[in-house]
N, C-alpha and C. Protein backbone atom coordinates (compact mmCIF):
# COMPACT_ATOMS: atom_id res chain seq x y z
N UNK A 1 39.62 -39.02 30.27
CA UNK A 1 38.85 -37.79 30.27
C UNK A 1 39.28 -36.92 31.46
N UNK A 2 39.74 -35.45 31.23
CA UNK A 2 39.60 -34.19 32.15
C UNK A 2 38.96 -34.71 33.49
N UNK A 3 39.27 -34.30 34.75
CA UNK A 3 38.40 -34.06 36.02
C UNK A 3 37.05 -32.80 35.71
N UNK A 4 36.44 -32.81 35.60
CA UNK A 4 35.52 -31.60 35.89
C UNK A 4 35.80 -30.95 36.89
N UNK A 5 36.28 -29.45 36.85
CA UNK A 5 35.83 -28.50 37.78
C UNK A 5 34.58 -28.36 38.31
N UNK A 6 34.40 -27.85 39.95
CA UNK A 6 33.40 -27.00 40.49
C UNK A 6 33.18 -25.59 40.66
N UNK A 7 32.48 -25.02 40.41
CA UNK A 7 32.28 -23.35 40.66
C UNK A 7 31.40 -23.46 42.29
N UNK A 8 32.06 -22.84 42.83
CA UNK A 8 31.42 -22.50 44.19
C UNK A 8 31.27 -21.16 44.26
N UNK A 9 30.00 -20.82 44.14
CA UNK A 9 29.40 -19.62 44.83
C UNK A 9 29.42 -19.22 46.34
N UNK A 10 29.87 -17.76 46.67
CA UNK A 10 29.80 -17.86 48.23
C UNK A 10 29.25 -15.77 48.47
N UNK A 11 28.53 -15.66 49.27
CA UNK A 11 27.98 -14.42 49.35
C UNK A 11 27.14 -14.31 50.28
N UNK A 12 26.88 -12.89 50.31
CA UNK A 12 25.44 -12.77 51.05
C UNK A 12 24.29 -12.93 50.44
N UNK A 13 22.91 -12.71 51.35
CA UNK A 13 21.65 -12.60 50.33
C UNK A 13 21.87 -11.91 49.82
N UNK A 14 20.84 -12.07 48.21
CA UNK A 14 20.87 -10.88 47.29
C UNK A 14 21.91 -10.34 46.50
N UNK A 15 23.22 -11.34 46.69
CA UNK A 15 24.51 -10.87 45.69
C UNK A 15 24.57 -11.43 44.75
N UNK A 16 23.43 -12.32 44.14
CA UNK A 16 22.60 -12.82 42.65
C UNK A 16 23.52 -14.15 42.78
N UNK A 17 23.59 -15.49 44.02
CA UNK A 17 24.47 -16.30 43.26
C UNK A 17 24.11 -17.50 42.68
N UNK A 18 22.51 -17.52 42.92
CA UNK A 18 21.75 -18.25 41.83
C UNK A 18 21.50 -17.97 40.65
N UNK A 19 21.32 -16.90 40.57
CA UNK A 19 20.67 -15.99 38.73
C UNK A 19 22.21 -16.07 38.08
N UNK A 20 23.56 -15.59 39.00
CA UNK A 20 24.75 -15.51 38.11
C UNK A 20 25.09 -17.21 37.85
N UNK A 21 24.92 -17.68 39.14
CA UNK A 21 25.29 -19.47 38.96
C UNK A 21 24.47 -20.37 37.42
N UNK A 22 23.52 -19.83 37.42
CA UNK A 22 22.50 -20.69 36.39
C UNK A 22 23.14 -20.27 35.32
N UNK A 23 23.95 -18.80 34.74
CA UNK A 23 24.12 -18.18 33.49
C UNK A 23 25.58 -19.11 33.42
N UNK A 24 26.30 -18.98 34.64
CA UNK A 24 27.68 -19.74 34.55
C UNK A 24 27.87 -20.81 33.84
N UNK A 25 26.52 -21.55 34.69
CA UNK A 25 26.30 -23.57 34.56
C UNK A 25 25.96 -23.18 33.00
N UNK A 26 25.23 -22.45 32.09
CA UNK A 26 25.05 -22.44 30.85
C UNK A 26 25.24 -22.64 30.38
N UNK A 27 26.32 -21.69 30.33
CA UNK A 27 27.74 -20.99 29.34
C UNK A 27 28.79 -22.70 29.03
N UNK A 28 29.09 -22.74 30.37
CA UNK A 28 29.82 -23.97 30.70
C UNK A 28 29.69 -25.26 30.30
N UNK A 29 28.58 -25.19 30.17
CA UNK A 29 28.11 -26.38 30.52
C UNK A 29 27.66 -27.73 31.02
N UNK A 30 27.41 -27.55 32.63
CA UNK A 30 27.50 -27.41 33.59
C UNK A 30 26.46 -27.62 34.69
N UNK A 31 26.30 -27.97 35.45
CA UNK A 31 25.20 -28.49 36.06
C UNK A 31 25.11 -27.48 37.21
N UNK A 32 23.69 -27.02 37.35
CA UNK A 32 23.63 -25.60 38.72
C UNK A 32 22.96 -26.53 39.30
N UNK A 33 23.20 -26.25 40.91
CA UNK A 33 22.54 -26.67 42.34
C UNK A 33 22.52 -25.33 42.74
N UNK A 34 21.69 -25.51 43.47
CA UNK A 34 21.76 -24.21 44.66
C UNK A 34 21.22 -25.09 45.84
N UNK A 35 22.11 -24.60 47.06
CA UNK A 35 21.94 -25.43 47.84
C UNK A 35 20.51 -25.67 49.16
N UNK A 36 20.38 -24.19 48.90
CA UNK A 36 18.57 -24.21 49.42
C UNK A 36 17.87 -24.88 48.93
N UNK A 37 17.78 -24.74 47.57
CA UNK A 37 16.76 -25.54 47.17
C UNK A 37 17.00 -26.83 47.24
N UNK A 38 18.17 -27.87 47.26
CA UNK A 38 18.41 -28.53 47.41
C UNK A 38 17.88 -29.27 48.87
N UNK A 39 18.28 -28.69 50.32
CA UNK A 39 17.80 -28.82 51.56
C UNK A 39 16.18 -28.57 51.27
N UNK A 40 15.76 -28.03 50.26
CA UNK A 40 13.99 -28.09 50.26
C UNK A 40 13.25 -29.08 49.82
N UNK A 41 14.59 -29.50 48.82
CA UNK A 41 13.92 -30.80 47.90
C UNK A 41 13.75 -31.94 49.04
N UNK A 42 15.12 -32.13 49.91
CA UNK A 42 15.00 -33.25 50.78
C UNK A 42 14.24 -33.51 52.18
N UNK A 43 14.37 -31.95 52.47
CA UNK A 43 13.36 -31.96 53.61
C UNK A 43 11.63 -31.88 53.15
N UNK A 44 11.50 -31.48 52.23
CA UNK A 44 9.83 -31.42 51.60
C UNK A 44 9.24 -30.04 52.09
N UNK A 45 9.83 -29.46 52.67
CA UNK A 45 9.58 -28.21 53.11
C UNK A 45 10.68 -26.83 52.97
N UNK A 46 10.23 -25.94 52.79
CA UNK A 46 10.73 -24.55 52.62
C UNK A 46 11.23 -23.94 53.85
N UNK A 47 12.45 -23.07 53.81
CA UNK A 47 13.51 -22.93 54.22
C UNK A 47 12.73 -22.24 55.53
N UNK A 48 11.83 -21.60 55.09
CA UNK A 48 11.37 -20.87 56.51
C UNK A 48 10.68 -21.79 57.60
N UNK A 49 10.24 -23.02 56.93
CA UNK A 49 9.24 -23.80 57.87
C UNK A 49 10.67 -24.63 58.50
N UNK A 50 11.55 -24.60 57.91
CA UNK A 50 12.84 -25.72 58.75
C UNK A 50 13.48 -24.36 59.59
N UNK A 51 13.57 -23.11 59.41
CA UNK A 51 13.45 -22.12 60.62
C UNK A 51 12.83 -22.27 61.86
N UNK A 52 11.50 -22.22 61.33
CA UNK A 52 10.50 -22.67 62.76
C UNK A 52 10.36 -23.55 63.26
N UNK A 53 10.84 -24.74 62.71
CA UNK A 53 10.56 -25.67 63.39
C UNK A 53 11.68 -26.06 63.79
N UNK A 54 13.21 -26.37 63.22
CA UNK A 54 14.10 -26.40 63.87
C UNK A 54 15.38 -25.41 64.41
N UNK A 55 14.90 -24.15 64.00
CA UNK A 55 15.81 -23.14 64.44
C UNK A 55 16.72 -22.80 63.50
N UNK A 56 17.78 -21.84 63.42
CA UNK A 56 18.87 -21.44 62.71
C UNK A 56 19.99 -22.93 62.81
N UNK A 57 20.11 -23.14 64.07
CA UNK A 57 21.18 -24.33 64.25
C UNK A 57 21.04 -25.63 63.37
N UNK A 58 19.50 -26.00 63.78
CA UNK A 58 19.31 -26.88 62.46
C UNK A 58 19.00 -26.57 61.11
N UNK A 59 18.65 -25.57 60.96
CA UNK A 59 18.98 -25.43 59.51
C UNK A 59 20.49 -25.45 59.08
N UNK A 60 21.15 -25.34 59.62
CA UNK A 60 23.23 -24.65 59.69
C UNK A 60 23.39 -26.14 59.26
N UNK A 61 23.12 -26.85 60.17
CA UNK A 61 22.75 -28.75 60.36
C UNK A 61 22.55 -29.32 59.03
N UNK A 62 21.84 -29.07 58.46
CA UNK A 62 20.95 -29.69 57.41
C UNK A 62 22.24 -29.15 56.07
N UNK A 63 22.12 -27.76 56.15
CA UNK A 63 23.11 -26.82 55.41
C UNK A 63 24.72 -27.80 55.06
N UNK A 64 25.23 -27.92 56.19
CA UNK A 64 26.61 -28.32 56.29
C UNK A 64 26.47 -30.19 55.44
N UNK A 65 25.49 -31.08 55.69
CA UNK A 65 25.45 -32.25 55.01
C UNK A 65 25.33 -31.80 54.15
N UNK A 66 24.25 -31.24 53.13
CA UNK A 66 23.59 -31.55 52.03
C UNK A 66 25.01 -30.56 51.40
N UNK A 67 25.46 -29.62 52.04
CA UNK A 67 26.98 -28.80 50.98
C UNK A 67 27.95 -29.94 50.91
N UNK A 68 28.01 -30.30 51.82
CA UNK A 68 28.71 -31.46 52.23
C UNK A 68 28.81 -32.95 50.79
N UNK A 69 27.82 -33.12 50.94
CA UNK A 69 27.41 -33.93 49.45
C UNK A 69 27.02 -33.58 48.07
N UNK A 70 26.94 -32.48 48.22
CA UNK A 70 26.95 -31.18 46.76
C UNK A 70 28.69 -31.29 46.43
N UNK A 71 29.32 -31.08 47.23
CA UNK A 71 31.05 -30.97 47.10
C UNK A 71 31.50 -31.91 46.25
N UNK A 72 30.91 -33.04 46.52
CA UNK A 72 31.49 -34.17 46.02
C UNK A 72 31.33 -35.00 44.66
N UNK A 73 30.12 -33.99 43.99
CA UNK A 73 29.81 -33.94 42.69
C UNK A 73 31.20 -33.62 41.59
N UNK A 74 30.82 -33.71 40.53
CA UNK A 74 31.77 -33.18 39.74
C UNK A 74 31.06 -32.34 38.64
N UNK A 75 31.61 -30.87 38.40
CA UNK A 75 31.00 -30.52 36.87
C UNK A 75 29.75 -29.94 37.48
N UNK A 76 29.71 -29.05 38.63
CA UNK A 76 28.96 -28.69 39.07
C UNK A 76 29.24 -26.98 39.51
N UNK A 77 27.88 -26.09 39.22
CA UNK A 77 28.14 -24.95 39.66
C UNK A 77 27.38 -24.58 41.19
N UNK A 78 27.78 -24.02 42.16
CA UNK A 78 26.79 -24.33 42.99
C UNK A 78 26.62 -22.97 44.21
N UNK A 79 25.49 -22.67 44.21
CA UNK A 79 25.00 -21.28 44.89
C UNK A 79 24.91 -21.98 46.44
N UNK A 80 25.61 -21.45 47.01
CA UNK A 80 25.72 -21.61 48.85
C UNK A 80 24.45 -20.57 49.12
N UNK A 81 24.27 -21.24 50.52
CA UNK A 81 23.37 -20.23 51.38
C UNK A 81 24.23 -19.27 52.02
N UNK A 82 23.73 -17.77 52.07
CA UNK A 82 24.80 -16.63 52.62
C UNK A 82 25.52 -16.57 53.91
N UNK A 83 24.96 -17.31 54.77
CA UNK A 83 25.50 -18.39 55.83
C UNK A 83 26.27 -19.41 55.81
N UNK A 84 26.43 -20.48 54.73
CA UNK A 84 27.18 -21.75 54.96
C UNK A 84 28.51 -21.21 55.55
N UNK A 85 29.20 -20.34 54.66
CA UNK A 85 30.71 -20.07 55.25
C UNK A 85 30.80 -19.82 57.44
N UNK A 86 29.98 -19.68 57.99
CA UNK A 86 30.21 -20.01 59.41
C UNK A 86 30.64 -21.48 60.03
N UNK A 87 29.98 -22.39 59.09
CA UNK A 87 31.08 -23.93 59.38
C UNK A 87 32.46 -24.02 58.80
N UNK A 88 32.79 -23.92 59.63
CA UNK A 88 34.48 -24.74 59.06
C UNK A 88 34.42 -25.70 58.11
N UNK A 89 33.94 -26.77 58.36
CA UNK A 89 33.51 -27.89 58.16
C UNK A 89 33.19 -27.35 56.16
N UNK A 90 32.21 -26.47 56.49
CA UNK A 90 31.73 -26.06 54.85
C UNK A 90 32.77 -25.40 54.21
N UNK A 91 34.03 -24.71 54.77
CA UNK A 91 34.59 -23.48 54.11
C UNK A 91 35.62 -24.80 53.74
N UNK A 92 36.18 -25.67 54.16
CA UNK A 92 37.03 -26.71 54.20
C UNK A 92 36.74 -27.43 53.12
N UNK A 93 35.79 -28.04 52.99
CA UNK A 93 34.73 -28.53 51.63
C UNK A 93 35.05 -27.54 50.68
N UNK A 94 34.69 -26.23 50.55
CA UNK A 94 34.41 -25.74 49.34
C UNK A 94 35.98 -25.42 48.96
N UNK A 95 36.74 -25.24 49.61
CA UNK A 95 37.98 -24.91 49.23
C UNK A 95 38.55 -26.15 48.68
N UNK A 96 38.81 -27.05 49.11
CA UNK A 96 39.48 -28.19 48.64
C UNK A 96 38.39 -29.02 47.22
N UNK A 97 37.34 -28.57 46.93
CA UNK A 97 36.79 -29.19 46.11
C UNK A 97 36.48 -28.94 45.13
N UNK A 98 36.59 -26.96 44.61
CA UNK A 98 36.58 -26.49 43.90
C UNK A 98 37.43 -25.24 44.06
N UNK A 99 36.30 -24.02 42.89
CA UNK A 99 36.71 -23.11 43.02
C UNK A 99 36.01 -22.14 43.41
N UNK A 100 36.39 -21.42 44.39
CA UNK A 100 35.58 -20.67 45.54
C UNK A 100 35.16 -19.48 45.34
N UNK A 101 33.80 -18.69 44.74
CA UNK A 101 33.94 -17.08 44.39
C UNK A 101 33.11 -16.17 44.89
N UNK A 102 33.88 -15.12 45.21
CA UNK A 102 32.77 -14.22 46.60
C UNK A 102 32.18 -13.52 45.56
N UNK A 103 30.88 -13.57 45.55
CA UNK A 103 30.13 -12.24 44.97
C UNK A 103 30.12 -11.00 46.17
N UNK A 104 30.61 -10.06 46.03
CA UNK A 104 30.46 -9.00 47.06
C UNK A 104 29.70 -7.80 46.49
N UNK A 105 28.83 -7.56 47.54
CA UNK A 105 27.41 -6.81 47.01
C UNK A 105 27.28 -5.51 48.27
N UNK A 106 27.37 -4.79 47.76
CA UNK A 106 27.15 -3.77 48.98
C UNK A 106 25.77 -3.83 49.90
N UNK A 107 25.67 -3.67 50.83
CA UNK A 107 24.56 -3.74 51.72
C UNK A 107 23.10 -2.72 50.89
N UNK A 108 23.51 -1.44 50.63
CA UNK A 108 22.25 -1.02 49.48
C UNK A 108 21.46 -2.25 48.83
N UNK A 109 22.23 -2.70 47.48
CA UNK A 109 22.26 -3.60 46.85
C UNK A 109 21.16 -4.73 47.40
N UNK A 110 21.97 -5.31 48.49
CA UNK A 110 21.43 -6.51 49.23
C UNK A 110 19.91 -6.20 49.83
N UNK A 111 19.36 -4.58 50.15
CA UNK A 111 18.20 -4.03 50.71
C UNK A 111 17.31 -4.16 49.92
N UNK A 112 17.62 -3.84 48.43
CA UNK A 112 16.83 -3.23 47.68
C UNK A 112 16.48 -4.87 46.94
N UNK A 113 17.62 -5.89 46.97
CA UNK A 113 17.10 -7.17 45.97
C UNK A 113 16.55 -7.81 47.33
N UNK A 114 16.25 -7.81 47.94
CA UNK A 114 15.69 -8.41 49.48
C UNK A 114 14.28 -8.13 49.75
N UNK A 115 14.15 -6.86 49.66
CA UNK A 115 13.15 -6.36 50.05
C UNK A 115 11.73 -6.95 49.66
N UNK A 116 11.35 -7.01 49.33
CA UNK A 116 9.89 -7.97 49.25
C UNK A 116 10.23 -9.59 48.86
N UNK A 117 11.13 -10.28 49.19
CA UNK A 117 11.57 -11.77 49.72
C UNK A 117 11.05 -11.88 50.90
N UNK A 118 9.74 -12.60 51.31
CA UNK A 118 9.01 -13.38 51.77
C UNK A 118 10.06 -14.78 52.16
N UNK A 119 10.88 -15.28 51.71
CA UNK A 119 11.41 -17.04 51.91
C UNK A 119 12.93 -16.00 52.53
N UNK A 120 13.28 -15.67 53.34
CA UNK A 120 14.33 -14.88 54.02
C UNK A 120 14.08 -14.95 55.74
N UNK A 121 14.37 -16.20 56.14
CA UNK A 121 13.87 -16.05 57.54
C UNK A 121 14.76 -15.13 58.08
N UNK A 122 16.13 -14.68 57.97
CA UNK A 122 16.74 -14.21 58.88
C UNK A 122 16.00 -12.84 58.91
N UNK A 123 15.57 -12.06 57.73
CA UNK A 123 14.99 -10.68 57.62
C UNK A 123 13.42 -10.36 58.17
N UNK A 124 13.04 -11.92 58.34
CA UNK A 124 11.69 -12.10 59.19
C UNK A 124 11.44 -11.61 60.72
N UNK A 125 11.91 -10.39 60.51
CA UNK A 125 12.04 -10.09 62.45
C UNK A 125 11.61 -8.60 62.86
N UNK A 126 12.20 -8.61 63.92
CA UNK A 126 11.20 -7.28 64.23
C UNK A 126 12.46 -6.05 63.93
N UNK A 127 14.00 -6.52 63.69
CA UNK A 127 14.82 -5.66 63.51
C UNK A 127 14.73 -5.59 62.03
N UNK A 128 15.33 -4.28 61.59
CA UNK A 128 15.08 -3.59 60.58
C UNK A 128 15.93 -4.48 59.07
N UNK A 129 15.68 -4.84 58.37
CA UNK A 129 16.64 -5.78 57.46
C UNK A 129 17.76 -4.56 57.23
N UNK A 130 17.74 -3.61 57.18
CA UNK A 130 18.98 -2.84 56.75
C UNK A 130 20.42 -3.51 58.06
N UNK A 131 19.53 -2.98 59.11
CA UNK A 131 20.59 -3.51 60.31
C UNK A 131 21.20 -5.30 60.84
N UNK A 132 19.79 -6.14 59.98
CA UNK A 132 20.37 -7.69 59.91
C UNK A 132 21.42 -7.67 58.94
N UNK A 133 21.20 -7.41 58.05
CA UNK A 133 22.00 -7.33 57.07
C UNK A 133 23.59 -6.79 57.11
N UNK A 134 23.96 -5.68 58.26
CA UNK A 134 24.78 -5.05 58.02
C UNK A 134 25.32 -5.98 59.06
N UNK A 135 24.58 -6.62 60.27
CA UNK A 135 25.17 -7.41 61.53
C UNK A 135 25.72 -9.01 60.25
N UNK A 136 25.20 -9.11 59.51
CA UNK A 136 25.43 -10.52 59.12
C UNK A 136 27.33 -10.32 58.18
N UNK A 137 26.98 -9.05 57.77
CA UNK A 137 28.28 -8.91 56.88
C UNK A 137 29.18 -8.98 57.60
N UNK A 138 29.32 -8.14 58.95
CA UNK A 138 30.35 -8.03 59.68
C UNK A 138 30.80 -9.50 60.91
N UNK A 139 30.07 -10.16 60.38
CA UNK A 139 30.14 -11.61 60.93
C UNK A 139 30.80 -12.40 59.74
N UNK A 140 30.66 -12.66 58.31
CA UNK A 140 30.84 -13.54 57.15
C UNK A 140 31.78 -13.06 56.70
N UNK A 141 31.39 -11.59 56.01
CA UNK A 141 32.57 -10.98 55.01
C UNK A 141 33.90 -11.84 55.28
N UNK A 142 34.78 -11.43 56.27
CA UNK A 142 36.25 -11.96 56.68
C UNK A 142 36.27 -13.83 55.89
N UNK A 143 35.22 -14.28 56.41
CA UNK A 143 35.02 -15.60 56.16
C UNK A 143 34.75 -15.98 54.83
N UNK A 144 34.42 -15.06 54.19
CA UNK A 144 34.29 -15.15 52.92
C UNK A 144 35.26 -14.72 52.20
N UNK A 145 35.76 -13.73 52.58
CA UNK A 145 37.18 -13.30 51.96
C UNK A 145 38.47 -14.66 52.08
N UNK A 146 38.25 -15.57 53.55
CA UNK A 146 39.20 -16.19 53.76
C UNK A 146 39.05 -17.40 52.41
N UNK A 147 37.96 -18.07 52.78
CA UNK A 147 37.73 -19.07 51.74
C UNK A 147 37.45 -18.91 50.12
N UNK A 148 37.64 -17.69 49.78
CA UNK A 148 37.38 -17.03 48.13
C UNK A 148 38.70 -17.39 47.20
N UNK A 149 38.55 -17.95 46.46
CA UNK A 149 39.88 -17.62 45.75
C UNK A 149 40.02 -16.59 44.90
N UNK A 150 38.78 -15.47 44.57
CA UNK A 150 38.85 -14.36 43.77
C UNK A 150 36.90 -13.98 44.43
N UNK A 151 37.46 -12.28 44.35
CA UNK A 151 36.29 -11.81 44.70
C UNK A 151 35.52 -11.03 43.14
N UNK A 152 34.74 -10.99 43.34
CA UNK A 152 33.75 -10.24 42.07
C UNK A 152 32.75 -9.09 42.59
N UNK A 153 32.41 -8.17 42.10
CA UNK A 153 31.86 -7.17 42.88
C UNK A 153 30.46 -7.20 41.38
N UNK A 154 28.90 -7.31 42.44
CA UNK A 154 28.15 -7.78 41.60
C UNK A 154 27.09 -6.55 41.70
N UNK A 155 27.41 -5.15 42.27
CA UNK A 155 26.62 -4.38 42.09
C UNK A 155 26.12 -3.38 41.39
N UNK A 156 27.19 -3.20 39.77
CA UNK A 156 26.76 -2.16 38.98
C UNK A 156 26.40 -2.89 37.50
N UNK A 157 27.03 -4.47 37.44
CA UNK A 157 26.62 -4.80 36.28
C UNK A 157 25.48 -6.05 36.02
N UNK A 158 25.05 -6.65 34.73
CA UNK A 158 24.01 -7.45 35.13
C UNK A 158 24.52 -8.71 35.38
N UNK A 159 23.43 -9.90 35.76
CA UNK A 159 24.10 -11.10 36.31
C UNK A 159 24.87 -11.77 34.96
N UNK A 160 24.09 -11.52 33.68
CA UNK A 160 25.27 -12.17 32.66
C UNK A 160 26.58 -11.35 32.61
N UNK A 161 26.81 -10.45 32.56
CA UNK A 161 28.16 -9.57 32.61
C UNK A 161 29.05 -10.15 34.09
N UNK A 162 28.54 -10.24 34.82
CA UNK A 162 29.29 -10.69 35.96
C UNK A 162 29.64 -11.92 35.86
N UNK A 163 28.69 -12.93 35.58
CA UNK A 163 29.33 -14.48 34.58
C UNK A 163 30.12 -14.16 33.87
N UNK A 164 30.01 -13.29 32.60
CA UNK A 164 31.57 -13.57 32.07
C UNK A 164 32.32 -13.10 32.65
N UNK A 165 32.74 -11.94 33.59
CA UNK A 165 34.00 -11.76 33.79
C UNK A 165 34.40 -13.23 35.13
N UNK A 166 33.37 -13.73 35.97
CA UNK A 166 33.91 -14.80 36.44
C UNK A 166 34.98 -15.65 35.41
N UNK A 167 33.98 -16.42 34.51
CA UNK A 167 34.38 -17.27 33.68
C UNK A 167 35.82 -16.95 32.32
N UNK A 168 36.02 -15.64 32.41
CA UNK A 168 37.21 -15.28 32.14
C UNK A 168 38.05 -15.17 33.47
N UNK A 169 38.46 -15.15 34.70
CA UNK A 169 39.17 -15.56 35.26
C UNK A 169 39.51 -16.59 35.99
N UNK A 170 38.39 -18.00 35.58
CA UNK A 170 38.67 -19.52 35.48
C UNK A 170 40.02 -19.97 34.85
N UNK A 171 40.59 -20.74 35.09
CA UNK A 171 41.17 -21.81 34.42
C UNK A 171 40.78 -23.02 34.03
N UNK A 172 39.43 -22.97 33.10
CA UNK A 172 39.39 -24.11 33.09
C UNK A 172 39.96 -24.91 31.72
């Protein structure tokens, strides 16, 4: 029997790579993770309470294992947190284990699907989410571009239209 491919999702918040990941895993047939929820299932708590209580670093912490052991699945589609790509460690994983795809979403985009998300610790602050948002791109983007093997631009069509044109430039 075939190896199963992986689909690796990689983006910022709000560049749909759970809603497009679930239509992918569908189509495919195919198993979706997303990896937040995943770190929620194991910690028993929600992404914001592992904020407060252990900071950005340990969440990054928690992030890098549990992608870490998501990788190693097979036949899996899988939505990263818009952060993972800052570990090496994670961009190294997703590259060698699948196939790597940037949803790129313009910062508008990212404001407007954000905006009343409550479970978003980074936008939980006293700075304006337009300006987290624009500080986070200019930190990832590059990093995301490095580890992508094809980019997709997910801001004028819907999340099934953006699945297929992913899944037409698969090889699988």
């Amino acid at each position: 029997m075939a190896e199963k491919r992986n689909i690796f999702l990689i983006g910022p918040m709000g560049a749909g790579k759970s809603t497009i990941g679930r239509h992918i895993a569908d189509q495919l047939h195919l198993e979706f993770v997303d990896s937040d929820q995943e770190i929620e299932r194991r910690t028993g708590a929600d992404i914001a309470w592992v904020f407060d209580l252990e900071g950005e670093e340990g969440f990054r912490l928690r992030e890098e294992s549990v992608i870490g052991d998501l990788t190693e699945m097979q036949g899996i589609v899988l939505a990263t947190g818009g952060g993972s790509v800052m570990s090496k460690e994670v961009r190294n994983k997703l590259s060698a284990r699948g196939i790597v795809v940037y949803l790129e979403t313009p910062i508008e985009k990212q404001v407007a699907r954000t905006q009343r998300d409550k479970r978003r610790p980074l936008l939980q602050t006293e700075e304006a989410p337009r300006d987290v948002l624009e500080r986070l791109a200019e930190e990832r983007e590059p990093l995301y571009k490095e580890v992508a093997d094809f980019v997709v631009r997910t801001d004028e069509q819907s999340a099934k239209v953006v699945a297929n044109q992913i899944i037409e430039k698969l090889d699988f």
